[in-house]
C-alpha atoms as a PDB file:
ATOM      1  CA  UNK A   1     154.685  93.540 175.026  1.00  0.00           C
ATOM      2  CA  UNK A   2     151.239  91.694 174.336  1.00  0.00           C
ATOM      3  CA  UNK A   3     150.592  90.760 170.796  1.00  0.00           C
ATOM      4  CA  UNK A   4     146.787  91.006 170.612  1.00  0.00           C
ATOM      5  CA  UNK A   5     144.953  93.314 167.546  1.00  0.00           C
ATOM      6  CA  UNK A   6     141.549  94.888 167.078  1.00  0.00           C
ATOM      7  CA  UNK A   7     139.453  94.138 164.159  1.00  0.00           C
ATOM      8  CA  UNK A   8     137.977  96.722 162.026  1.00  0.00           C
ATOM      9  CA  UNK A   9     134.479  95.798 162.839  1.00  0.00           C
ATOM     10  CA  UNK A  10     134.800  98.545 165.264  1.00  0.00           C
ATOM     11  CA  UNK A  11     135.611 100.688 162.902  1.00  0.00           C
ATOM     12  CA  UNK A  12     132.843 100.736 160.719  1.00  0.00           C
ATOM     13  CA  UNK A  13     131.190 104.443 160.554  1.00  0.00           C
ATOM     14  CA  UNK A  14     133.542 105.742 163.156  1.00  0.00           C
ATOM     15  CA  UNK A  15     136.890 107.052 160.846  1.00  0.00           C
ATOM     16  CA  UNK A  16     137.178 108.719 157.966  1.00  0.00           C
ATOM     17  CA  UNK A  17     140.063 107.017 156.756  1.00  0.00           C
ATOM     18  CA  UNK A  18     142.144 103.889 158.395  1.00  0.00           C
ATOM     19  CA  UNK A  19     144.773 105.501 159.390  1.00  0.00           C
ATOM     20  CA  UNK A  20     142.690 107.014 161.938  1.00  0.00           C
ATOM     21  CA  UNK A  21     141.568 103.687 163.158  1.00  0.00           C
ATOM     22  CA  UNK A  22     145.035 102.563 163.266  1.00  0.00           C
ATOM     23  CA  UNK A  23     146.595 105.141 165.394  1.00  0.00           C
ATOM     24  CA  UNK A  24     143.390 105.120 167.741  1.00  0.00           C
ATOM     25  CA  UNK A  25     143.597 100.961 167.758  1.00  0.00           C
ATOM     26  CA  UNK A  26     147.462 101.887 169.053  1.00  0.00           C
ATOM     27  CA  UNK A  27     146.555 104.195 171.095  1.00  0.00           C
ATOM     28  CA  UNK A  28     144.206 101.497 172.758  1.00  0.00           C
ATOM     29  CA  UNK A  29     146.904  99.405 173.294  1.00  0.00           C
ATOM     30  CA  UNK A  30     146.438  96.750 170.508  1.00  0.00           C
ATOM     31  CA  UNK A  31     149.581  96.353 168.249  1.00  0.00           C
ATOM     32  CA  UNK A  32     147.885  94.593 165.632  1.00  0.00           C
ATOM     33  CA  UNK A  33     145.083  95.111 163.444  1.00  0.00           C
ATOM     34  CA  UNK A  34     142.600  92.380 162.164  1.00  0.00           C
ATOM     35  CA  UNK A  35     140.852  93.303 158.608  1.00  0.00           C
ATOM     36  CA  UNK A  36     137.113  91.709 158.657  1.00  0.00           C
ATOM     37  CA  UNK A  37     134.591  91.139 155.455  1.00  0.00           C
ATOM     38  CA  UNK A  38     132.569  94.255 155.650  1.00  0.00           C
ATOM     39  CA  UNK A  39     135.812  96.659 155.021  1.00  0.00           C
ATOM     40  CA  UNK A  40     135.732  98.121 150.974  1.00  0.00           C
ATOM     41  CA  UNK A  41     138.603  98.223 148.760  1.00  0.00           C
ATOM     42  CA  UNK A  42     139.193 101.500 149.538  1.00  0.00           C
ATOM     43  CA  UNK A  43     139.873 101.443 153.099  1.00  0.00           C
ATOM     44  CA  UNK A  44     141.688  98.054 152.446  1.00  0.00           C
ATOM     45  CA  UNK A  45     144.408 100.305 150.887  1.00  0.00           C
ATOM     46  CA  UNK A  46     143.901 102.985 153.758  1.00  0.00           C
ATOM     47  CA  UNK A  47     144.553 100.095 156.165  1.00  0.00           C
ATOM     48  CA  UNK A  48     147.407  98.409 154.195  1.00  0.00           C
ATOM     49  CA  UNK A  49     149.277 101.849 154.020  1.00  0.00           C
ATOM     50  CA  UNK A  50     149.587 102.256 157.818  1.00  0.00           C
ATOM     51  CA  UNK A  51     152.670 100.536 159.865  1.00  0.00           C
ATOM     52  CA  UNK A  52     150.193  98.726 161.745  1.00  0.00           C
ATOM     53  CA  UNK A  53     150.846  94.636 161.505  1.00  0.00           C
ATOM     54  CA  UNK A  54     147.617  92.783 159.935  1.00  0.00           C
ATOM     55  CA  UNK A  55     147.368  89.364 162.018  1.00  0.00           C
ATOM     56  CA  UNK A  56     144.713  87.840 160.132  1.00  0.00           C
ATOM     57  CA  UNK A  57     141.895  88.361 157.231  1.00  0.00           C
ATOM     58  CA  UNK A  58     138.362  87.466 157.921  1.00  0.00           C
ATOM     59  CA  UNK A  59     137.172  86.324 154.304  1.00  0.00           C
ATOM     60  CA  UNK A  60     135.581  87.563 152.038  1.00  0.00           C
ATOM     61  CA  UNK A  61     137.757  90.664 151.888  1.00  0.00           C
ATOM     62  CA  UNK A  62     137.636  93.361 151.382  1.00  0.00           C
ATOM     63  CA  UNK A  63     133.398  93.642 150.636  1.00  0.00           C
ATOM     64  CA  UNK A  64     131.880  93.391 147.473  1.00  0.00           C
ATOM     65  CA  UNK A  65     129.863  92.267 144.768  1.00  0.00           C
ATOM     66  CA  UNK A  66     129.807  89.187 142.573  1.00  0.00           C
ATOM     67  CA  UNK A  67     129.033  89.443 139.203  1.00  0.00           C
ATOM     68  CA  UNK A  68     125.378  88.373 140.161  1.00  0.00           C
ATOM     69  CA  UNK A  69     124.711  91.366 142.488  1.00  0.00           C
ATOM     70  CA  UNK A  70     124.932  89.257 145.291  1.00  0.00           C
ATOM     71  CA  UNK A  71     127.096  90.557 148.775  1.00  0.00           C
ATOM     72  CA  UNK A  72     130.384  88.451 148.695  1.00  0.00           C
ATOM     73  CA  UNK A  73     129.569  87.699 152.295  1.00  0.00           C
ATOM     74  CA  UNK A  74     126.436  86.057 151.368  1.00  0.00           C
ATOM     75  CA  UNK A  75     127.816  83.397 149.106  1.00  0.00           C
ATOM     76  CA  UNK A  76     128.386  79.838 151.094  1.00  0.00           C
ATOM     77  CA  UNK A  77     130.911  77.551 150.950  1.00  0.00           C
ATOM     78  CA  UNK A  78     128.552  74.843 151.721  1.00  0.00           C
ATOM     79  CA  UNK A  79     126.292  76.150 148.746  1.00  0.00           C
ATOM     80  CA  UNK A  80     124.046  73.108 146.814  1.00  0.00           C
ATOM     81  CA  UNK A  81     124.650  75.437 143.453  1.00  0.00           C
ATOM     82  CA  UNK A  82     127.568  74.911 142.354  1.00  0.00           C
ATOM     83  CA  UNK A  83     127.990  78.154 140.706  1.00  0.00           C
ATOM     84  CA  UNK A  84     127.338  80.285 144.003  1.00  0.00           C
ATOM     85  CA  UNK A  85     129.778  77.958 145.831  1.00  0.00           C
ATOM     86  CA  UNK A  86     132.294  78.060 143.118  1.00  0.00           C
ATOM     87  CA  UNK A  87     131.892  82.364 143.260  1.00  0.00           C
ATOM     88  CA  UNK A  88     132.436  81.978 147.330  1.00  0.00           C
ATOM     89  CA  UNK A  89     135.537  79.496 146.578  1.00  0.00           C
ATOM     90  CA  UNK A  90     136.857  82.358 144.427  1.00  0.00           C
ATOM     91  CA  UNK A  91     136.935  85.104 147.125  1.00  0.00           C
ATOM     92  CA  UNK A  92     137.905  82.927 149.198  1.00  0.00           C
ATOM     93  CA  UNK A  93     140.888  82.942 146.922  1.00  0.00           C
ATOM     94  CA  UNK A  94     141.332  86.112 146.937  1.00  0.00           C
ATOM     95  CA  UNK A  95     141.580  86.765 150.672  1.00  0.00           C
ATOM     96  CA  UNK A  96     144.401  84.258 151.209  1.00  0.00           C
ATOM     97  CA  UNK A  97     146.061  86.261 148.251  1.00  0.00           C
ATOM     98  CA  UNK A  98     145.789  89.351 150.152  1.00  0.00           C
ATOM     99  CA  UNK A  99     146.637  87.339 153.526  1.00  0.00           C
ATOM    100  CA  UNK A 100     149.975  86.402 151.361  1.00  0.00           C
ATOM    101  CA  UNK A 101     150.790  89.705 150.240  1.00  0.00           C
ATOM    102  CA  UNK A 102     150.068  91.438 153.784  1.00  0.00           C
ATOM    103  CA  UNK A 103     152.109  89.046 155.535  1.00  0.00           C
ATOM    104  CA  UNK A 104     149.080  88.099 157.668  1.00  0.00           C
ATOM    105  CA  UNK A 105     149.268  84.479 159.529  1.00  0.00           C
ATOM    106  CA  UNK A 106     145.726  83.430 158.996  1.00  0.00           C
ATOM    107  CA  UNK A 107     142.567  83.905 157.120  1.00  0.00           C
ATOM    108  CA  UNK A 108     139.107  82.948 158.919  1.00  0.00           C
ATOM    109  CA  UNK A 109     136.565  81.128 157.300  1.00  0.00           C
ATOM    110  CA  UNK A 110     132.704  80.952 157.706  1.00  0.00           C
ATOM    111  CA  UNK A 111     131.831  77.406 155.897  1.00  0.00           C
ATOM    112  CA  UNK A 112     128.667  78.138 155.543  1.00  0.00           C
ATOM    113  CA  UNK A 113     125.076  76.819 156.424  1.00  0.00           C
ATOM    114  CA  UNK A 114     122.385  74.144 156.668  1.00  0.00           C
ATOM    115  CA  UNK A 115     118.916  76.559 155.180  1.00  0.00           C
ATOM    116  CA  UNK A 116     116.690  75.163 157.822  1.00  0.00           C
ATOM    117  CA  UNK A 117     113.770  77.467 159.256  1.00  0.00           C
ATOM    118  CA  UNK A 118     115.084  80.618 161.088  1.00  0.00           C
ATOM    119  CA  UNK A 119     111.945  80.871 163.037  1.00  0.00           C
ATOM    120  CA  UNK A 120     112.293  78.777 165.852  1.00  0.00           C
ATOM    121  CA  UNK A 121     115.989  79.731 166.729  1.00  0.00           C
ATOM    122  CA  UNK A 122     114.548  83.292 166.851  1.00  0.00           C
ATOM    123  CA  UNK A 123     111.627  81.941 169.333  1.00  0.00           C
ATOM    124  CA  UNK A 124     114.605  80.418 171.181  1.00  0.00           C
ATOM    125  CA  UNK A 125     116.329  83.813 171.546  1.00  0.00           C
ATOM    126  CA  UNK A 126     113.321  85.917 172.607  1.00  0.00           C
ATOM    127  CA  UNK A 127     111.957  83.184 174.939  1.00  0.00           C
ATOM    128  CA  UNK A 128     116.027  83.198 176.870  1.00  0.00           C
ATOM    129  CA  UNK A 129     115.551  86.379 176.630  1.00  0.00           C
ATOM    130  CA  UNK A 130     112.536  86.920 178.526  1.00  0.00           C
ATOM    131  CA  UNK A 131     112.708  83.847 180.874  1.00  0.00           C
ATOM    132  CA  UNK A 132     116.420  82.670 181.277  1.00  0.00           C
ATOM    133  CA  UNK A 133     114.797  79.911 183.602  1.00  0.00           C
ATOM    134  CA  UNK A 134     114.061  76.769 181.652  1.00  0.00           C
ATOM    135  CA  UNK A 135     110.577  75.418 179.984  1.00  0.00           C
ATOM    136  CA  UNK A 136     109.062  73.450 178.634  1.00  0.00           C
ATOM    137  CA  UNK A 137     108.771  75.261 175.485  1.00  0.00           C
ATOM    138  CA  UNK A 138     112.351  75.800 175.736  1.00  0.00           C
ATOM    139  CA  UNK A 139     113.015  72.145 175.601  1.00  0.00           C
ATOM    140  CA  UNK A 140     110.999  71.440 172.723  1.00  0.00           C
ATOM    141  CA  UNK A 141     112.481  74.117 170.582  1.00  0.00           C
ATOM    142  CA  UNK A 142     116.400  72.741 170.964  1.00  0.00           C
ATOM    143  CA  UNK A 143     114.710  68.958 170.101  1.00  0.00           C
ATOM    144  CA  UNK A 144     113.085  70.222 166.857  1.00  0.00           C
ATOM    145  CA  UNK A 145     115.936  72.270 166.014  1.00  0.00           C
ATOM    146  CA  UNK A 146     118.669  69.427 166.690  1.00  0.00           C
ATOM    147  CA  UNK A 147     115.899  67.224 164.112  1.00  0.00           C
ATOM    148  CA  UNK A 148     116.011  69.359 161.510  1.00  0.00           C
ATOM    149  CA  UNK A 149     119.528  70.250 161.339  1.00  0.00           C
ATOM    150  CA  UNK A 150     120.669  66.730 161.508  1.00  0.00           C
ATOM    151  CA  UNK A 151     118.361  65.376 159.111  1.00  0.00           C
ATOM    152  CA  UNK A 152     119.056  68.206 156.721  1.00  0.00           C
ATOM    153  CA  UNK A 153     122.711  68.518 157.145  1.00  0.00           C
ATOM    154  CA  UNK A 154     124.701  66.048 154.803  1.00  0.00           C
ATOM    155  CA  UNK A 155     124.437  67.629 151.696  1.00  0.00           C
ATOM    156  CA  UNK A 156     126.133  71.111 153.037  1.00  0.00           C
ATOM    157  CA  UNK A 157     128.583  69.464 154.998  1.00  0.00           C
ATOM    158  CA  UNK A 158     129.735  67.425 151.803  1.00  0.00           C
ATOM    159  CA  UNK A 159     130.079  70.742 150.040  1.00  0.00           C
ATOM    160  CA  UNK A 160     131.255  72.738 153.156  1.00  0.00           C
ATOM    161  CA  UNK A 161     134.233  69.587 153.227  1.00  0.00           C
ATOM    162  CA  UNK A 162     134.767  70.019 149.166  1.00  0.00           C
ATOM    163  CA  UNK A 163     135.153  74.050 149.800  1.00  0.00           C
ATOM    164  CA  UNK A 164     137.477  73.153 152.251  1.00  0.00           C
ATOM    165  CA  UNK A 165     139.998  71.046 150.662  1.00  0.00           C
ATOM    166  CA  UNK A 166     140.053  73.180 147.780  1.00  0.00           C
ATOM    167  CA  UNK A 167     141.305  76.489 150.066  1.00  0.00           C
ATOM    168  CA  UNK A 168     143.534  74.046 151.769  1.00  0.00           C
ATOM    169  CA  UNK A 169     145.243  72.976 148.210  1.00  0.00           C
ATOM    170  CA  UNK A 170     145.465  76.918 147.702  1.00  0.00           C
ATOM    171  CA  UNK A 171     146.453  78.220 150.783  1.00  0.00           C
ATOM    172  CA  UNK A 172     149.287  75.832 151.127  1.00  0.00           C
ATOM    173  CA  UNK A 173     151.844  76.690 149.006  1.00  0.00           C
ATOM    174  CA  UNK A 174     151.246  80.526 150.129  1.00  0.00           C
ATOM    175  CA  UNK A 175     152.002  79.768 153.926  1.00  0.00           C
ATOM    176  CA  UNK A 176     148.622  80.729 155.132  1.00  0.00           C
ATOM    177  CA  UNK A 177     146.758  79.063 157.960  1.00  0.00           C
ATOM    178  CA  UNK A 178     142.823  78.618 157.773  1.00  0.00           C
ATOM    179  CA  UNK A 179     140.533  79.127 160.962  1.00  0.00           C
ATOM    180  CA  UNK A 180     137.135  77.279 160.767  1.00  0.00           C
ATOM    181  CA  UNK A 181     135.196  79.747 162.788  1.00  0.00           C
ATOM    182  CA  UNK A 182     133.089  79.084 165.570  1.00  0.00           C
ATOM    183  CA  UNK A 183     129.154  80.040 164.098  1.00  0.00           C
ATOM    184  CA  UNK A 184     126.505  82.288 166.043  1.00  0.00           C
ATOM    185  CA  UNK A 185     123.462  80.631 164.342  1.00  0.00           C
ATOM    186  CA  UNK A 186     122.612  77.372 164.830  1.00  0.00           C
ATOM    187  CA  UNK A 187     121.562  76.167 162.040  1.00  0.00           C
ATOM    188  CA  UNK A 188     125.560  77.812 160.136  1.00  0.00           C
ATOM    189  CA  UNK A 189     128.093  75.122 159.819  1.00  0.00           C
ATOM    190  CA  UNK A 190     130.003  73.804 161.957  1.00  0.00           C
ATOM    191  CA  UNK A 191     128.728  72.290 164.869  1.00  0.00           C
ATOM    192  CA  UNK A 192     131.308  70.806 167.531  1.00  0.00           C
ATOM    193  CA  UNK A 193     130.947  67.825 165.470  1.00  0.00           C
ATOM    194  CA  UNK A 194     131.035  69.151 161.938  1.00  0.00           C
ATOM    195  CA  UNK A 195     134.509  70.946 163.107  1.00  0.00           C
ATOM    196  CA  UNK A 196     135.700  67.744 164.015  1.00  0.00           C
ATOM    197  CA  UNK A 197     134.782  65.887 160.578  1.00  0.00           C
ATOM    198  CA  UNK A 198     136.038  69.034 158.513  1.00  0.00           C
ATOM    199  CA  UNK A 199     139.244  69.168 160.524  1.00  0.00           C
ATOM    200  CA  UNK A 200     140.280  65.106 160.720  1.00  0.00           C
ATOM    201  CA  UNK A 201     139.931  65.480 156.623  1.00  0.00           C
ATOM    202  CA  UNK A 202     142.534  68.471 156.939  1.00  0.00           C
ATOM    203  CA  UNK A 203     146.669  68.849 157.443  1.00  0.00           C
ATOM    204  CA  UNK A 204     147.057  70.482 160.525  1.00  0.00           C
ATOM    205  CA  UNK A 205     149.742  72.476 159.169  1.00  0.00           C
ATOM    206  CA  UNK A 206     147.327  74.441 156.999  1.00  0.00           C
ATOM    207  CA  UNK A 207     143.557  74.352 158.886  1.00  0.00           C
ATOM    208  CA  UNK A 208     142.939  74.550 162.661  1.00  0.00           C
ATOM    209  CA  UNK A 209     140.201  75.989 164.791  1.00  0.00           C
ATOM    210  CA  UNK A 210     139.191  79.529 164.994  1.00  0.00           C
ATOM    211  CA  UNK A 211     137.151  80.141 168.300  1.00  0.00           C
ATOM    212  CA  UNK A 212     134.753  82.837 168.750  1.00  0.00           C
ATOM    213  CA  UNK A 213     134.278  83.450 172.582  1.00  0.00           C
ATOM    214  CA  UNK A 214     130.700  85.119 172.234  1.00  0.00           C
ATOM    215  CA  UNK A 215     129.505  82.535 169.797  1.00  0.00           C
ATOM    216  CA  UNK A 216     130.159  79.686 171.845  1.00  0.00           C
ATOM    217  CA  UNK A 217     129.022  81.523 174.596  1.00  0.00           C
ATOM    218  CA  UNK A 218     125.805  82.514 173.003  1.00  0.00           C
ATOM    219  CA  UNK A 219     124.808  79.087 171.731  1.00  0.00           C
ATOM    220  CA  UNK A 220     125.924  77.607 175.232  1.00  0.00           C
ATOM    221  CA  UNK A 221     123.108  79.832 176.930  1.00  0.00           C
ATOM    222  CA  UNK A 222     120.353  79.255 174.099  1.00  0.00           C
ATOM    223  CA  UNK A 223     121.214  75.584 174.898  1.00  0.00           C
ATOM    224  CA  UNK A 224     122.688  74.411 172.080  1.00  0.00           C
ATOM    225  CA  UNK A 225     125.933  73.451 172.582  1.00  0.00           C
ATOM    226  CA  UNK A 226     129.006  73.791 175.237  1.00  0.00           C
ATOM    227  CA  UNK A 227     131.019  76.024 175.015  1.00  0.00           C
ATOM    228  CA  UNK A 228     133.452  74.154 177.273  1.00  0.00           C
ATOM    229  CA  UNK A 229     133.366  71.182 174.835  1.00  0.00           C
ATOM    230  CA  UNK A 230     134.465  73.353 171.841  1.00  0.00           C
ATOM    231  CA  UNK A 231     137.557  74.766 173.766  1.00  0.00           C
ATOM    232  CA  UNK A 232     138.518  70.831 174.954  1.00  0.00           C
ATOM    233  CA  UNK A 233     137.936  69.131 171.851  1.00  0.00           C
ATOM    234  CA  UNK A 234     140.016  71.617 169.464  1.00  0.00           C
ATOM    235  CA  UNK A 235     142.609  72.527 171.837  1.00  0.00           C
ATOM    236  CA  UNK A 236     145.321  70.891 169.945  1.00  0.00           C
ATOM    237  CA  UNK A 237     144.419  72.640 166.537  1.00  0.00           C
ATOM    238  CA  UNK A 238     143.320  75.905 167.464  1.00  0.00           C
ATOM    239  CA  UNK A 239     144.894  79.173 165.882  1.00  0.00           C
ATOM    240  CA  UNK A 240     143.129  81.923 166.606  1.00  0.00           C
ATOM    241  CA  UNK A 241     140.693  83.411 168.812  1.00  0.00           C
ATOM    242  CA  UNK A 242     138.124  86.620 168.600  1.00  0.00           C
ATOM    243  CA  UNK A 243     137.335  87.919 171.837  1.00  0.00           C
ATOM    244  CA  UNK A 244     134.693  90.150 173.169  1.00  0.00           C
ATOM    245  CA  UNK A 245     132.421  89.881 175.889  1.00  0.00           C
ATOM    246  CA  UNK A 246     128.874  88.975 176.177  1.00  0.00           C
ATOM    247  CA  UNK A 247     125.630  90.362 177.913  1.00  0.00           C
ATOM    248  CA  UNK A 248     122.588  87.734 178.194  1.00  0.00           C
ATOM    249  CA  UNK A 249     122.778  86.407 174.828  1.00  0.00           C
ATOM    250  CA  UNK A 250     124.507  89.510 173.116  1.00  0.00           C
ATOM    251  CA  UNK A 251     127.715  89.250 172.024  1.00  0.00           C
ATOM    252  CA  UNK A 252     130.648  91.887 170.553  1.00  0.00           C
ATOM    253  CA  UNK A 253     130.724  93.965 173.525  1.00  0.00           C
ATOM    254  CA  UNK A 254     134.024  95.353 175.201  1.00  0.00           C
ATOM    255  CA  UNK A 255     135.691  92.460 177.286  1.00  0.00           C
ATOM    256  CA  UNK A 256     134.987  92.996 181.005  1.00  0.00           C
ATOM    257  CA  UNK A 257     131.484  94.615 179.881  1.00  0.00           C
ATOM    258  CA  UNK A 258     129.818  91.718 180.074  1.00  0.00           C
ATOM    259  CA  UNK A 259     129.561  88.498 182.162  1.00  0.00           C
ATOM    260  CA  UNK A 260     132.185  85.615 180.125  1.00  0.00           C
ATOM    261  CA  UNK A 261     134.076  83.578 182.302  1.00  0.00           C
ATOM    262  CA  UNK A 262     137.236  85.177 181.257  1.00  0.00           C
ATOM    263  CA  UNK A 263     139.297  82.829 183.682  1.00  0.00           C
ATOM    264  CA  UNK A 264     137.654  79.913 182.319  1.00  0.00           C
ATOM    265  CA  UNK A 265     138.859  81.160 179.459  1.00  0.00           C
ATOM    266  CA  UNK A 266     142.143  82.138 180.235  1.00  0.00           C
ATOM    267  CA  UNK A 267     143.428  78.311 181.577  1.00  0.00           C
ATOM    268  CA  UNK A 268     142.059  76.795 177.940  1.00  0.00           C
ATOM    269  CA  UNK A 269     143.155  79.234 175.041  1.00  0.00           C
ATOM    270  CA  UNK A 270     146.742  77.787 174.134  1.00  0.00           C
ATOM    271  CA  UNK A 271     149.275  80.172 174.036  1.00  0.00           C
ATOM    272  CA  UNK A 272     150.896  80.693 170.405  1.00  0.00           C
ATOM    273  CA  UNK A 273     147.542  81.693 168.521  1.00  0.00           C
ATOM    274  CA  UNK A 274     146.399  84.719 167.109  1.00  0.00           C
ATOM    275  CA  UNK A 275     144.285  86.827 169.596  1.00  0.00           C
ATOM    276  CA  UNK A 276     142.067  89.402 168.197  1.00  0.00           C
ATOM    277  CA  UNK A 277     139.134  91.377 169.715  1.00  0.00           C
ATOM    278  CA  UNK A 278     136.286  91.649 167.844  1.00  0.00           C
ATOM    279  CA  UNK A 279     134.184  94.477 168.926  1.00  0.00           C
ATOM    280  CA  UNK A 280     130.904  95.359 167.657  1.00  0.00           C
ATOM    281  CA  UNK A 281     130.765  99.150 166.246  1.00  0.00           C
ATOM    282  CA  UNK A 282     128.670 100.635 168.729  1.00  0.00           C
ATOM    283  CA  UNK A 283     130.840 100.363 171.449  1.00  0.00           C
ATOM    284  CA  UNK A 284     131.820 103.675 172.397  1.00  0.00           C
ATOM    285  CA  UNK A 285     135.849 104.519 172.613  1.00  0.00           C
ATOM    286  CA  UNK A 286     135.395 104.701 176.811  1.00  0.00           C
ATOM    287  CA  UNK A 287     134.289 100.764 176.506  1.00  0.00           C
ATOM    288  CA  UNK A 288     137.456  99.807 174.829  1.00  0.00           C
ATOM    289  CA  UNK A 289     139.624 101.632 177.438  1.00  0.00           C
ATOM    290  CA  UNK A 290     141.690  99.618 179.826  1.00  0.00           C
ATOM    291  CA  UNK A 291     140.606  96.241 177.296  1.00  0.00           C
ATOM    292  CA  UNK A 292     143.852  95.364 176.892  1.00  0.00           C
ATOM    293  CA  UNK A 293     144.790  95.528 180.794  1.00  0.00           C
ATOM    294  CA  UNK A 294     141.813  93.688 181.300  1.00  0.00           C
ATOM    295  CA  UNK A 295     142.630  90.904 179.055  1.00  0.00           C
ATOM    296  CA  UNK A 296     146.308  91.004 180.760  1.00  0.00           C
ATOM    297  CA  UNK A 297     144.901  90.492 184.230  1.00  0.00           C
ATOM    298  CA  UNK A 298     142.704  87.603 183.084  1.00  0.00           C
ATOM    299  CA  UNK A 299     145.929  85.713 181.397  1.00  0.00           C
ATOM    300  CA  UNK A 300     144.298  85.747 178.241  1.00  0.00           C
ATOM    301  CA  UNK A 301     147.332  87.625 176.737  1.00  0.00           C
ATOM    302  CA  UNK A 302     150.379  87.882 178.341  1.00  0.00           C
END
């Protein structure tokens, strides 16, 4: 049987309790069940309750508020003030707790983000989006954006590296694995070469390489990175994979309703790691239908 689970992204405002989402994610054909960050305490029990497996934990989980009113999603590891990166250390915490006490294998990790200027990434995207030839403007764009970032970086990735050392002293002794996720968003930590500076500082027995398909694949058409180079470089220490398929430069669809290069895929992803689709909420039940198979014909799960 193919191991491969469904996260509850797709989930969100479709069940009325978990259980539902678990017999429908069966159903599917997915025998294990991701829980992401936007899922509340409530449904965490819902979800817990069910026979389903939970794979991994996408941190912070479940959702929440910190004593400052602020989302728990919202706090960064790579944080400058000490007290919000100390609050986003401490759900951190938490999930690998829950991770622990689920039996799940691995809790994924956003590290974070270098606060440069949105704007221009957002040019970037509705310039791709309207002309997916190349420009001029186009080029400039990526060259001040690749400026910025790496003359503003150092500072977050210190406390990004500091975050991560910490979860790796904590998740440890509980026998849970960390996934540094692949970012959407430029200017979110890492880059290819952030991952590799955050993971040579790491045991490979506790932090690896979480890759997000769509994210690579995103960033790879916007022109900012490869996503061949992510999926050759971290190889060796990858652990875990979301999947979904993506559309021009929108990701989180259905896999094989977009246009990825699922074989591409399919001879790089090492076997052993934890597969999990990650499909955005508004996909309708029809788009997830024959997912699975699809997946199975591409060798991405066996």
């Amino acid at each position: 049987m193919s191991v491969v689970a469904l996260s509850t992204m797709w989930a969100k405002d479709r069940f009325d309790h978990m259980a539902e989402f678990a017999t429908k994610a069966e159903e599917l054909g997915f025998t294990q069940i991701e829980a992401n960050h936007w899922i509340s305490a409530r449904m965490l029990d819902q979800l817990i309750q069910t026979a389903m497996p939970i794979s991994s934990v996408h941190s912070p989980c479940p959702a929440g508020l910190s004593p400052r009113g602020t989302p728990k999603s919202r706090l960064s590891l790579s944080s400058l003030d000490e007290s919000e990166r100390a609050e986003a250390l401490g759900f951190a915490r938490q999930t690998i707790d829950l991770a622990s006490d689920v039996r799940a294998k691995a809790v994924v990790l956003h590290m974070g983000e270098v606060p440069i200027d949105p704007n221009p990434e957002e040019e970037l995207r509705r310039l791709c989006t309207r002309r997916p030839d190349q420009s001029d403007e186009r080029i400039h764009i990526r060259e001040d954006l690749f400026y910025r970032r790496r003359s503003q970086a150092p500072p977050y990735l210190e406390a990004a590296s500091k975050s991560l050392q910490a979860l790796v002293d904590y998740a440890r002794p509980r026998g849970i694995m960390l996934g540094i996720e692949t970012r959407f968003h430029f200017h979110e930590i890492p880059s290819v070469d952030e991952a590799s500076e955050l993971l040579d500082s790491t045991p490979a027995s506790v932090a690896g390489y979480w890759h997000d398909v769509g994210h690579a694949e995103v960033q790879e058409r916007l022109g900012l990175g490869s996503h061949a180079e992510w999926l050759s470089r971290f190889n060796r220490r990858m652990i875990g994979v979301h999947l979904h398929d993506v559309r021009g430069i929108c990701d989180h669809h259905a896999p094989g309703k977009g246009d990825m290069n699922w074989e591409m895929l399919g001879r790089n992803l090492p076997a052993g790691i934890v597969r999990v689709c990650e499909i955005g909420e508004w996909n309708d039940e029809a788009q997830l239908r024959g997912a699975v198979a699809f997946l199975q014909g591409k060798g991405i799960i066996g």
